[in-house]
Protein backbone atom coordinates (compact mmCIF):
# COMPACT_ATOMS: atom_id res chain seq x y z
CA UNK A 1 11.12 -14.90 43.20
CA UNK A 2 7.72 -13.05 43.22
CA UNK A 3 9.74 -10.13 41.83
CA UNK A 4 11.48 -12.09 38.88
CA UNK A 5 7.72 -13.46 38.39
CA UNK A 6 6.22 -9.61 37.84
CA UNK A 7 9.03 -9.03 35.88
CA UNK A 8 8.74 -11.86 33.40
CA UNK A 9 4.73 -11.13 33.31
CA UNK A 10 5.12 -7.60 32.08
CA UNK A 11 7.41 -8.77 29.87
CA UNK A 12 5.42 -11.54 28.30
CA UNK A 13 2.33 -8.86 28.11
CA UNK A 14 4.89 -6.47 26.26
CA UNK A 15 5.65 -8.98 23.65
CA UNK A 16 2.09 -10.17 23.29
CA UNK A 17 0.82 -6.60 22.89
CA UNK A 18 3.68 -5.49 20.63
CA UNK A 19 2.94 -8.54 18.25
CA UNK A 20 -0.68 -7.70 18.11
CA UNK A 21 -0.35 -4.17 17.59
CA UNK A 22 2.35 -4.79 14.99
CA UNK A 23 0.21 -7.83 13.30
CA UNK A 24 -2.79 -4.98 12.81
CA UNK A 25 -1.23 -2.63 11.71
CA UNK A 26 2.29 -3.02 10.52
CA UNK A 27 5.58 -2.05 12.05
CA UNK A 28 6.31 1.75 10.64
CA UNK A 29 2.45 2.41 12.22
CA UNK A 30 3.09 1.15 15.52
CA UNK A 31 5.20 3.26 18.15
CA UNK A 32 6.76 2.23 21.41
CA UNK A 33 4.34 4.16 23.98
CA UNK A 34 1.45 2.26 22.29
CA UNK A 35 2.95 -0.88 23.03
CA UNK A 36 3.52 0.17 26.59
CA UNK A 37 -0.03 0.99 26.77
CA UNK A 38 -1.42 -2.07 25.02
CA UNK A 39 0.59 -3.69 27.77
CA UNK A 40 -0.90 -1.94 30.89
CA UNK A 41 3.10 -0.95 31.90
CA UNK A 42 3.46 2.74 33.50
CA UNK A 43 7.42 2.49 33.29
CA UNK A 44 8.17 4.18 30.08
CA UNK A 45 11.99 2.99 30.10
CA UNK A 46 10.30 -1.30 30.23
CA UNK A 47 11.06 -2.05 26.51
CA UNK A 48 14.75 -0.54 26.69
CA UNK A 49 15.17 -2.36 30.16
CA UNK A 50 13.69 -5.46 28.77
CA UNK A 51 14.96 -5.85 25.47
CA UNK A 52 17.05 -2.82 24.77
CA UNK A 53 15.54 -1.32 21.84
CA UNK A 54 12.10 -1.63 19.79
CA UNK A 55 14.54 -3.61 17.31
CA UNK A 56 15.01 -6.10 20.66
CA UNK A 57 11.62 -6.80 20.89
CA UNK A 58 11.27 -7.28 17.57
CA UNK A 59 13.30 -10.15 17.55
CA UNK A 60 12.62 -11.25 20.92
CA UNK A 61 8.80 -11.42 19.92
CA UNK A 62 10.25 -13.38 16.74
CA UNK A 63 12.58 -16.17 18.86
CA UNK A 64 10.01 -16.82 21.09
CA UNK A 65 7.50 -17.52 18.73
CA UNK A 66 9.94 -19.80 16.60
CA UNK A 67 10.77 -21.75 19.80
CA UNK A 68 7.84 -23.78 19.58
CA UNK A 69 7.84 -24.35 15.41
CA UNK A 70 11.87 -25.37 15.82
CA UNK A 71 11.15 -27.91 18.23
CA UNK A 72 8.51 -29.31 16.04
CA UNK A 73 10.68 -29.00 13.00
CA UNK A 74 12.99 -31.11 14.35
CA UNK A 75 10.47 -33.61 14.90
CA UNK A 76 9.56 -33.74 11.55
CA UNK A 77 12.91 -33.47 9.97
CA UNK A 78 13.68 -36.87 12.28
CA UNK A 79 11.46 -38.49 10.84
CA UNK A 80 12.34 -37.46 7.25
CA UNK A 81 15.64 -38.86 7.73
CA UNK A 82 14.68 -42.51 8.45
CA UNK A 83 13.35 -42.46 4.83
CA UNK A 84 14.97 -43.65 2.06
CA UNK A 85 13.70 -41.65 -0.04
CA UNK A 86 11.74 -38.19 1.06
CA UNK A 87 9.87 -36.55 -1.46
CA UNK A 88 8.96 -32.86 -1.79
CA UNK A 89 6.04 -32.76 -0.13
CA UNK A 90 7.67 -34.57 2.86
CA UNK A 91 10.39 -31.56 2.99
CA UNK A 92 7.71 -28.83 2.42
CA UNK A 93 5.42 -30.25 5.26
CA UNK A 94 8.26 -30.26 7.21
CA UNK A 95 9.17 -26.76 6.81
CA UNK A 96 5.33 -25.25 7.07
CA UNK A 97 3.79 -27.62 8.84
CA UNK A 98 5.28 -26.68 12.57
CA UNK A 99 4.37 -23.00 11.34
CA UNK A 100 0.93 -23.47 10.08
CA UNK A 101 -0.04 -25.44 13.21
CA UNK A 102 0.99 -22.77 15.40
CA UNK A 103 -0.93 -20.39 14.01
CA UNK A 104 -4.04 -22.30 12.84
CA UNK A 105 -4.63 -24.34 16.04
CA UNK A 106 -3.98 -21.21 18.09
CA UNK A 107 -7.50 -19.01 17.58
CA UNK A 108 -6.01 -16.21 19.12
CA UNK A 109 -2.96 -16.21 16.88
CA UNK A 110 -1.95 -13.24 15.04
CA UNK A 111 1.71 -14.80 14.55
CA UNK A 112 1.39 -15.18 11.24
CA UNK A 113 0.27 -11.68 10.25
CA UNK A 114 3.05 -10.52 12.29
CA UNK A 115 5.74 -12.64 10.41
CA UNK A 116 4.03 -11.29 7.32
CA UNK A 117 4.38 -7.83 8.58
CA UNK A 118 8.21 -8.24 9.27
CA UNK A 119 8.95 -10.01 5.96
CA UNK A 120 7.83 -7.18 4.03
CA UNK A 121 9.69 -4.37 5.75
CA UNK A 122 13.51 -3.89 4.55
CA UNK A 123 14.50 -2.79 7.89
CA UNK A 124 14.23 -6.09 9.80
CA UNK A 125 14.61 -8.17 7.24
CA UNK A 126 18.16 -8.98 8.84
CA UNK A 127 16.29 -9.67 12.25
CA UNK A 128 13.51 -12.29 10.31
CA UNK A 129 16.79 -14.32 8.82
CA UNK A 130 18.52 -14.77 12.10
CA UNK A 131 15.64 -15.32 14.03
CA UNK A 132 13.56 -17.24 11.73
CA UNK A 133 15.88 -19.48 9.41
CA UNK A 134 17.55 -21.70 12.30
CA UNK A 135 19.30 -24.95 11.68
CA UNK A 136 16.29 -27.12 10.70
CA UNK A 137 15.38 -24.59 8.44
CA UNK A 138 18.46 -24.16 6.59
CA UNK A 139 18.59 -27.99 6.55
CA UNK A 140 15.20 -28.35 4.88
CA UNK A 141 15.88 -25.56 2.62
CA UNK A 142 19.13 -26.91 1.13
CA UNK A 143 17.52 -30.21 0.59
CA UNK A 144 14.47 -28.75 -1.47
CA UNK A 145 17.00 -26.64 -3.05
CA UNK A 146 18.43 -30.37 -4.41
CA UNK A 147 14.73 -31.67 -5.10
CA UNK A 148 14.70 -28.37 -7.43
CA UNK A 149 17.14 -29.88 -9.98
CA UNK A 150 14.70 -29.70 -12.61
CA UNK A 151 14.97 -26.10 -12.31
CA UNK A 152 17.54 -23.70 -13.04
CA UNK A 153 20.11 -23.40 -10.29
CA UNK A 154 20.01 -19.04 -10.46
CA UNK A 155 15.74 -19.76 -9.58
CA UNK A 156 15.92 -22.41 -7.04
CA UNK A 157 16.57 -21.12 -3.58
CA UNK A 158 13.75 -18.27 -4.84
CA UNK A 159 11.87 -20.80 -5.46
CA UNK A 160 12.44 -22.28 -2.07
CA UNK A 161 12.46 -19.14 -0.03
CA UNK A 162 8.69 -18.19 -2.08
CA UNK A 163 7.46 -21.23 -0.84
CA UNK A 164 7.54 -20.72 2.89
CA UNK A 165 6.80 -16.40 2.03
CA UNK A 166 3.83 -17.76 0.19
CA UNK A 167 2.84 -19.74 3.31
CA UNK A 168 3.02 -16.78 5.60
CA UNK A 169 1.06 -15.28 3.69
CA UNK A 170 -1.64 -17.27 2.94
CA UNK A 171 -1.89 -17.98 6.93
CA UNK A 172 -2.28 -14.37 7.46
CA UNK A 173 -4.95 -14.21 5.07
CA UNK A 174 -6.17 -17.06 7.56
CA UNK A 175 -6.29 -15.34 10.42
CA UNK A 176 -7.79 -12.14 9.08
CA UNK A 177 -10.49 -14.47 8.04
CA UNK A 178 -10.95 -16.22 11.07
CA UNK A 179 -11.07 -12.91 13.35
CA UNK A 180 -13.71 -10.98 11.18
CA UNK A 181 -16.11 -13.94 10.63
CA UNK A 182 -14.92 -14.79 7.21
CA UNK A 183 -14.43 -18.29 7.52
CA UNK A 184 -15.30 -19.69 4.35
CA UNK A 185 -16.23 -23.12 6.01
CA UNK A 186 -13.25 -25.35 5.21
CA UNK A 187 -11.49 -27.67 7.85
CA UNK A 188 -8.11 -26.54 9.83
CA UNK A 189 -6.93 -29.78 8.36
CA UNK A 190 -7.87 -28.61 4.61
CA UNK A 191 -6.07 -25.68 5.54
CA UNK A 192 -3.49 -26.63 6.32
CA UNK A 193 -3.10 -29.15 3.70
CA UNK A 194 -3.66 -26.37 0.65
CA UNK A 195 -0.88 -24.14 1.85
CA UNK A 196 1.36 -27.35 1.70
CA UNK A 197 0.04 -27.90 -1.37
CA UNK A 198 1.23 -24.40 -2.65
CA UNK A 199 4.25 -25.03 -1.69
CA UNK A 200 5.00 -28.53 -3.25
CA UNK A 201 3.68 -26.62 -6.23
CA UNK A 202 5.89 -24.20 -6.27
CA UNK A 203 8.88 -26.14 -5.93
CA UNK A 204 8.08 -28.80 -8.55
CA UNK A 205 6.39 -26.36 -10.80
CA UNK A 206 9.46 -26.74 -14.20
CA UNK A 207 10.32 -23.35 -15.13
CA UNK A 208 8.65 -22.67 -18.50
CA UNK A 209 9.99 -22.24 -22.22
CA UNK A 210 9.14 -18.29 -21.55
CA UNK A 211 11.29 -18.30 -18.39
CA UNK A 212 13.95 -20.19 -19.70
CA UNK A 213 14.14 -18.41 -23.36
CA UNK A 214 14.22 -14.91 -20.85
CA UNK A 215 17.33 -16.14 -18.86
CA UNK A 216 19.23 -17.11 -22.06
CA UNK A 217 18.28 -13.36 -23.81
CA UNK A 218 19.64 -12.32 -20.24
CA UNK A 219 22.92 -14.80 -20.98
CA UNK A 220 22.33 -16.28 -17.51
CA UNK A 221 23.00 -19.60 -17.08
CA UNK A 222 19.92 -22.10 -17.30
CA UNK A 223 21.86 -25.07 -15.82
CA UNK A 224 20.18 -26.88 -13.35
C-alpha cells in the first residue's frame, strides 16, 4: 500500500510539474529531464514507466484535468434537458462554464494556459480531441451547431469550435493576469460571465453580407 501511495505521489508531482512547465513556456520548449526535475524524481526512466512516453503524459495531464469539468458538464447538460426550450447561452454556459470554474476558482491554476498551449501545437492536436471533446462535449456542440441555423452550415461547427478556443484563451490571459499582479479589479463572477458572453456572441453573431457575398465568389454553398 505505502508503496502504491509513493508511486501515485511522484506521479501526481510529474503531471503537476509537467503542466506548469508546459503552461510557461510551451510544449516544443519544455524537455523531459526538466520535468523530472521540476518534479524532485531521480529515476530518469519515471515518465516512460508512468505514462510511456512524453506524448502519455501529455494526455494523461489532459484526462485528468477534464475529469473534474466532465462531471460538471454533465451536471449542467441535465439540467438543460428538463427545458423546453434552451437557448444559446444555456448551451454555451454549459460547455465553458465547468472549464472556466476550474481554472478561475483554482488560484494556482495554470490549466488553462496549458490547454492553450496544446491547442496551438499541430502535434497533439489529435491528443486535445480525444482527451478534451468527450460525450457531453460533443453533445453540446452538435446542439449549438443546430442553434447556428442562421448561419451557413460550411461556418457553423467553426463557429462552435472558436467559441470554446476563444474561451481558452481568454482564461489564459486570466491567469497570466492573476499570477503577475495584473488583475484589473473585476469579479471571478464578471469573469466568468464575459467569456460566456463571447461565446454566445460568437455563435449568434449572423454571418455578414461580406462573408456571405465571399462564399458565393468561392461557389460554396451559403445554405444554412
Amino acid at each position: 500500500m505505502a508503496t502504491s501511495t509513493r508511486s501515485e505521489q511522484a506521479k501526481r508531482r510529474m503531471i503537476d510539474a509537467a503542466e506548469r512547465l508546459v503552461a510557461e513556456r510551451g510544449l516544443a520548449a519544455v524537455s523531459a529531464s526538466e520535468v523530472l526535475v521540476a518534479a524532485g524524481q531521480r529515476n530518469k526512466g519515471a515518465i516512460s514507466y508512468h505514462f510511456g512516453t512524453w506524448d502519455g503524459l501529455v494526455e494523461e495531464i489532459l484526462v485528468t484535468r477534464m475529469a473534474e469539468v466532465a462531471r460538471r458538464r454533465d451536471e449542467l447538460l441535465r439540467a438543460i434537458d428538463r427545458e423546453a426550450d434552451p437557448t444559446t447561452r444555456d448551451l454555451v454556459e454549459a460547455l465553458i462554464r465547468p472549464f472556466a470554474e476550474r481554472c478561475i476558482h483554482d488560484p494556482s491554476s495554470c490549466w488553462a494556459r496549458f490547454l492553450y498551449r496544446c491547442m496551438s501545437d499541430p502535434h497533439v492536436a489529435t491528443i486535445v480531441e480525444r482527451s478534451v471533446e468527450g460525450r457531453t462535449f460533443r453533445s453540446i456542440n452538435a446542439r449549438l451547431v443546430e442553434h447556428g441555423a442562421h448561419v451557413p452550415d460550411v461556418l457553423r461547427r467553426r463557429r462552435v469550435h472558436s467559441a470554446f478556443a476563444t474561451a481558452v484563451s481568454r482564461l489564459a490571459d486570466f491567469e497570466i493576469q492573476r499570477d503577475g499582479d495584473l488583475d484589473p479589479g473585476l469579479s471571478i463572477d464578471v469573469v466568468l460571465s464575459d467569456v460566456i458572453d463571447m461565446g454566445v456572441a460568437i455563435i449568434d453573431q449572423p454571418a455578414s453580407a461580406q462573408t456571405l457575398e465571399l462564399l458565393d465568389r468561392a461557389h460554396i454553398s451559403t445554405a444554412s
